[in-house]
Protein backbone atom coordinates (compact mmCIF):
# COMPACT_ATOMS: atom_id res chain seq x y z
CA UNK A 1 -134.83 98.28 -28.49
CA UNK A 2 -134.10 94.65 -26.99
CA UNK A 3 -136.97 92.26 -27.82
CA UNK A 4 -138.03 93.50 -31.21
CA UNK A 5 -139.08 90.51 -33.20
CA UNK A 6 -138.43 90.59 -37.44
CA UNK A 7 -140.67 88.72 -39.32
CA UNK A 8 -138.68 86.58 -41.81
CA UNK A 9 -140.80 86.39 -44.82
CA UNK A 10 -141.35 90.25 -44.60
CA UNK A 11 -137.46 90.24 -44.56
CA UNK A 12 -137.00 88.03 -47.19
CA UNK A 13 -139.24 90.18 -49.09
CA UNK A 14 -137.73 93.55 -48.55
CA UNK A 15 -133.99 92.50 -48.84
CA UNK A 16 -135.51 91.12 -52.58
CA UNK A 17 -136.52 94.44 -53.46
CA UNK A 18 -133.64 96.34 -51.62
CA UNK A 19 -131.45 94.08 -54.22
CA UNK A 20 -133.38 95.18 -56.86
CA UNK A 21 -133.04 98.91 -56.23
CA UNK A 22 -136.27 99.64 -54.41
CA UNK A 23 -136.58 102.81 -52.47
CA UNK A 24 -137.70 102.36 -48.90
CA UNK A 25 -138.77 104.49 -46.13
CA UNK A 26 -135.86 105.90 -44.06
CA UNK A 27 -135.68 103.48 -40.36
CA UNK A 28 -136.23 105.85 -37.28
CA UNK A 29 -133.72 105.56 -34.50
CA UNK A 30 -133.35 107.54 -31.24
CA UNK A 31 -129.63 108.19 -30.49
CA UNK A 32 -128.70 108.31 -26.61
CA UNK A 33 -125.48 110.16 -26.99
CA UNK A 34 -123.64 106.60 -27.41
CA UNK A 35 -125.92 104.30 -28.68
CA UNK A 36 -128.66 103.75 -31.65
CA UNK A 37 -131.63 102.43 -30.42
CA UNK A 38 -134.37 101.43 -34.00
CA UNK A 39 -137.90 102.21 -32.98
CA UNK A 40 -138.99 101.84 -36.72
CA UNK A 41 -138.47 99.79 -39.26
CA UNK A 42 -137.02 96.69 -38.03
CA UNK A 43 -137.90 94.55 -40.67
CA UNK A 44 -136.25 96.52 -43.31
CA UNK A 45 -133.28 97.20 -41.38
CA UNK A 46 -132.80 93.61 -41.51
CA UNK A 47 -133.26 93.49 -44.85
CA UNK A 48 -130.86 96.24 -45.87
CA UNK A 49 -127.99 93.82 -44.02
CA UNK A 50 -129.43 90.36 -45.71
CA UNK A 51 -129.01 92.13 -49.18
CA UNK A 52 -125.53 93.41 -48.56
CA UNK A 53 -126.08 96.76 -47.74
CA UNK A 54 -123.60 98.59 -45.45
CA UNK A 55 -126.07 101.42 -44.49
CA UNK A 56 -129.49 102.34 -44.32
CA UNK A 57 -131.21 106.57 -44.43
CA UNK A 58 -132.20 106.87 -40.62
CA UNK A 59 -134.46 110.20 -39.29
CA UNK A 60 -132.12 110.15 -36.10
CA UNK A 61 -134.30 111.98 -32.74
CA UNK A 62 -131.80 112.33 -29.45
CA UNK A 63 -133.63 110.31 -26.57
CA UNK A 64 -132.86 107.51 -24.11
CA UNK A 65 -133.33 103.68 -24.61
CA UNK A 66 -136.62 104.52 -22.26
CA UNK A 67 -137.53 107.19 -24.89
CA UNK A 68 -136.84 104.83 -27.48
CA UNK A 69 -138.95 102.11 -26.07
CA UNK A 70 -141.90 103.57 -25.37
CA UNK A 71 -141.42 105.19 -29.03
CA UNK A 72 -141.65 101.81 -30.27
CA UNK A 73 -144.25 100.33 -28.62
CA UNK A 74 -146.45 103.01 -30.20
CA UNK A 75 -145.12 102.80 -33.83
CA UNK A 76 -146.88 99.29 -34.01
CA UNK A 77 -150.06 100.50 -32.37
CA UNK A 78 -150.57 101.85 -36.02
CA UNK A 79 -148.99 99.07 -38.37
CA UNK A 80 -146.43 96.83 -38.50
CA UNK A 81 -145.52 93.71 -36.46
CA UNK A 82 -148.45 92.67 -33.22
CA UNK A 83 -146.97 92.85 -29.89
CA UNK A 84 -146.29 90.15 -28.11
């Protein structure tokens, strides 16, 4: 959802190993009935377009951008980036 910060040297990193054939985890996105909305994996989404790729495997749950935010916001109370 709007706000979600990359980091760029994780970036960098993954969009290395993308290049290199690396297998990642699949990005999670809730789909509204028109929109995408990520709520996991940020970071290597942005990777997969820095090294060229045209796609990315997505687990795809229906939802609305409120589902999807509050989906987010608890995918990092695990791992990934801190809130800010």
């Amino acid at each position: 959802p709007a706000g979600a910060v990359v980091d760029p040297a994780a970036v960098a990193r993954y969009a290395e190993a993308a290049r290199d054939g690396a297998e990642f985890p699949s990005l999670e996105v809730v789909h509204d009935g028109k929109k995408y909305w990520v709520i996991g994996g940020f970071n290597r989404g942005q990777a997969f377009k820095d090294a060229g790729h045209g796609s990315a495997r997505c687990v795809v749950y229906p939802g609305t951008f409120d589902d999807a935010r509050l989906w987010s916001l608890s995918q990092n109370a695990t791992h990934g980036q801190a809130r800010r």
